[in-house]
Protein backbone atom coordinates (compact mmCIF):
# COMPACT_ATOMS: atom_id res chain seq x y z
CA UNK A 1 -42.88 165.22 96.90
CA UNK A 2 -39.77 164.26 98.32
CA UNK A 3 -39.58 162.92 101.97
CA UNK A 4 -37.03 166.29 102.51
CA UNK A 5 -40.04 168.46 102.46
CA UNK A 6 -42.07 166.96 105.33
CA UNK A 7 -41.78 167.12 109.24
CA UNK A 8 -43.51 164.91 111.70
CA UNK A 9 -45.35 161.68 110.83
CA UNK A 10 -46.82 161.03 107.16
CA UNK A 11 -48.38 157.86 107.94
CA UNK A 12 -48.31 154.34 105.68
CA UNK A 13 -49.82 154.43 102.93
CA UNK A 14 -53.30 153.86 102.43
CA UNK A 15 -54.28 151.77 99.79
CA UNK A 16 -58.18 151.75 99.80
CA UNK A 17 -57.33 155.73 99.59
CA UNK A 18 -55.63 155.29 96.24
CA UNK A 19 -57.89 152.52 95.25
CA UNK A 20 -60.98 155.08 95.40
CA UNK A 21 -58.48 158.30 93.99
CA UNK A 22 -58.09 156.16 90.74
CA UNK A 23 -61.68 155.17 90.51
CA UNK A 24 -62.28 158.71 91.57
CA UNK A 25 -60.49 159.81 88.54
CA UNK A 26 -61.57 157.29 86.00
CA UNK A 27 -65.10 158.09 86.76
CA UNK A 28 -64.63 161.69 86.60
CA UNK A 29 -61.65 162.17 83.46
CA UNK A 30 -62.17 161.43 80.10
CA UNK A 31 -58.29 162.71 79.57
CA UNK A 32 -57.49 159.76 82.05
CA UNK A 33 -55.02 157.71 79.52
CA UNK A 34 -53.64 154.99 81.91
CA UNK A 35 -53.15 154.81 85.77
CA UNK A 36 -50.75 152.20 87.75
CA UNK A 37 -49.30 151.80 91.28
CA UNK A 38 -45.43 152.08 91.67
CA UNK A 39 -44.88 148.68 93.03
CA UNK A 40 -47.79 145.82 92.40
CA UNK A 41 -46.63 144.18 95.55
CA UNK A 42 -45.74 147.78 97.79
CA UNK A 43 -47.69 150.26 96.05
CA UNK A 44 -46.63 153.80 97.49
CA UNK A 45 -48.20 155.67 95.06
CA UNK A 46 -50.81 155.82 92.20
CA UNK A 47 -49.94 157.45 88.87
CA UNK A 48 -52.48 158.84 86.90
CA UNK A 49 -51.61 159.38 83.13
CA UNK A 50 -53.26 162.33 80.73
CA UNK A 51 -53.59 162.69 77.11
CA UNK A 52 -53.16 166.39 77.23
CA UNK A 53 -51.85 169.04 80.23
CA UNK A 54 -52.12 172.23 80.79
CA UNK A 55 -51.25 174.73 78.17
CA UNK A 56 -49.27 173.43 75.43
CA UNK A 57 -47.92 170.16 76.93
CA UNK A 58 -48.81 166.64 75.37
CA UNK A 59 -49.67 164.96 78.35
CA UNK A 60 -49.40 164.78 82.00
CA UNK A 61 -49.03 162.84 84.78
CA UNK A 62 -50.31 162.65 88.95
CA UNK A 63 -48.33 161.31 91.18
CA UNK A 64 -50.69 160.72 94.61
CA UNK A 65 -49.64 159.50 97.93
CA UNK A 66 -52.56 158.74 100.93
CA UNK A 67 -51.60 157.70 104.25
CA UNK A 68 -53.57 156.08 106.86
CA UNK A 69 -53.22 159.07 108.55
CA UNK A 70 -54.97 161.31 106.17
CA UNK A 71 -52.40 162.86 104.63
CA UNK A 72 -51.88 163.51 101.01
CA UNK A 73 -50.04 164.55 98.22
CA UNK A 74 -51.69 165.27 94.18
CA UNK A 75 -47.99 166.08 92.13
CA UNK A 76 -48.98 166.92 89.02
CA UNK A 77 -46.37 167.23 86.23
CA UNK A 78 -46.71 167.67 82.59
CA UNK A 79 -44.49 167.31 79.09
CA UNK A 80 -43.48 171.15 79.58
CA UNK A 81 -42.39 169.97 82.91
CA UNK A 82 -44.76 172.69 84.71
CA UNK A 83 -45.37 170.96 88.48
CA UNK A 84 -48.29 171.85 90.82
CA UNK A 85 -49.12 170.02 93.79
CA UNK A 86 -52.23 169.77 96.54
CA UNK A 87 -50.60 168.54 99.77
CA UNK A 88 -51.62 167.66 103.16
CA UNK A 89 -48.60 167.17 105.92
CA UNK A 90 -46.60 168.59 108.68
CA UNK A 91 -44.08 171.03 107.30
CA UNK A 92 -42.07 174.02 108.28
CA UNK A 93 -42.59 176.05 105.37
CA UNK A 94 -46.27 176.85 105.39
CA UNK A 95 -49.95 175.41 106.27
CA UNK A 96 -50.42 171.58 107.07
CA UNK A 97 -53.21 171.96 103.98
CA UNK A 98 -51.31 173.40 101.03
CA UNK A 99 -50.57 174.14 97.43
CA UNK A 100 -46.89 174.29 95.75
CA UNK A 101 -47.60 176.43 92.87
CA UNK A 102 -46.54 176.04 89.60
CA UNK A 103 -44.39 176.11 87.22
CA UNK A 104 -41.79 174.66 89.96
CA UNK A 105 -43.86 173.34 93.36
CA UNK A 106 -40.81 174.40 95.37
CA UNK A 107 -40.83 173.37 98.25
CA UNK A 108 -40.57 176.83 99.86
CA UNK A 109 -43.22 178.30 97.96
CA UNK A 110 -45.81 176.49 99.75
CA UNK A 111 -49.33 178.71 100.10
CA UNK A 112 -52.63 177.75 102.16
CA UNK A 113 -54.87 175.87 99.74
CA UNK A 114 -58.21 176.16 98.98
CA UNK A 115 -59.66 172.50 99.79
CA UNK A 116 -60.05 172.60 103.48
CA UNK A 117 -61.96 169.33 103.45
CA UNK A 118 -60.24 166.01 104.46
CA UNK A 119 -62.14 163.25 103.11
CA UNK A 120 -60.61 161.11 100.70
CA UNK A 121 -63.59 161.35 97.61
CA UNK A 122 -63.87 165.19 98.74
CA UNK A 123 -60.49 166.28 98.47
CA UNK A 124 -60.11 164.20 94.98
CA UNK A 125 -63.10 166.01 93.45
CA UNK A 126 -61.55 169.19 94.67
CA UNK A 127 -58.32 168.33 93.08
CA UNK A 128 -60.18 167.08 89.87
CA UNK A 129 -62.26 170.48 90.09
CA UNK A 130 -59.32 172.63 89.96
CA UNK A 131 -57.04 170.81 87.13
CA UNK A 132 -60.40 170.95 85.16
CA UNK A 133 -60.97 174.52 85.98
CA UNK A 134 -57.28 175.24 84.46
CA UNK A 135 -57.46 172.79 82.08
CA UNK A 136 -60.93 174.43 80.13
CA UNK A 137 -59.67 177.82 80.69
CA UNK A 138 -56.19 177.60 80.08
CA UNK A 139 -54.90 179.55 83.01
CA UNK A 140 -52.69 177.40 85.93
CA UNK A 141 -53.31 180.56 87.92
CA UNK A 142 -56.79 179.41 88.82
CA UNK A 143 -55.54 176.09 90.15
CA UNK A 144 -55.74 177.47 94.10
CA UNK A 145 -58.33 180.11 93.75
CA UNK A 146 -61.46 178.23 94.43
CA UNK A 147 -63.62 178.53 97.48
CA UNK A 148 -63.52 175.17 98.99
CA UNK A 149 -64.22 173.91 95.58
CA UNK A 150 -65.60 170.24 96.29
């Protein structure tokens, strides 16, 4: 997510946040290949690495950004280069709480999502929940189409 497709105040980021995302993640993926902070000294975001994506990519990757003030961003992107993303921010192109569908996450195709919680370990599980929803039945089109699904 690019800095272009927020308005108003995304907060620092929040490194206990992306401290419990990875742990989060570790706990809960057995995909989970690697995962590493951008900077060691400034981390701004935590990168989660798969052994295997959606469909018929290789591998994937998460980019995920937490700020003190709550808000978020999950960027998934694979080896097919299909992005998806879960984000939480001020915007002018849809909900605060929303979902860039794939194959693109453009910016302008931002939809309500279907995690309406805010905590940190909640909205992770929700994420988690829907990438393993699409990921056992092959179908990115069930990636935003959970009830609240922590």
């Amino acid at each position: 997510m690019s800095d272009d497709d927020r308005a108003g105040e995304f907060g620092q980021i929040y490194l206990p946040a992306l401290q419990r995302v990875r742990d989060l993640w570790l706990e809960l993926e057995p995909l989970v290949d690697a995962t590493a902070y951008d900077d060691v000294v400034a981390p701004t975001e935590l990168q989660i690495s798969l052994t295997d994506g959606l469909g018929d990519a290789d591998s994937a990757r998460l980019d995920i950004q937490w700020s003190e003030l709550g808000m978020y961003s999950f960027h998934y992107v694979d080896s097919d280069d299909v992005n998806w993303r879960f984000d939480r921010h001020p915007n002018t192109h849809s909900p605060d709480i929303h979902f860039h569908p794939p194959p693109e996450a453009a910016t302008t195709a931002g939809e309500a999502s279907c995690i309406d919680v805010t905590e940190v370990s909640l909205v992770t599980r929700a994420v988690h929940a829907m990438w393993r929803t699409a990921y056992e039945n092959e179908d990115r089109g069930r990636l935003n189409s959970a009830a609240n699904p922590s």
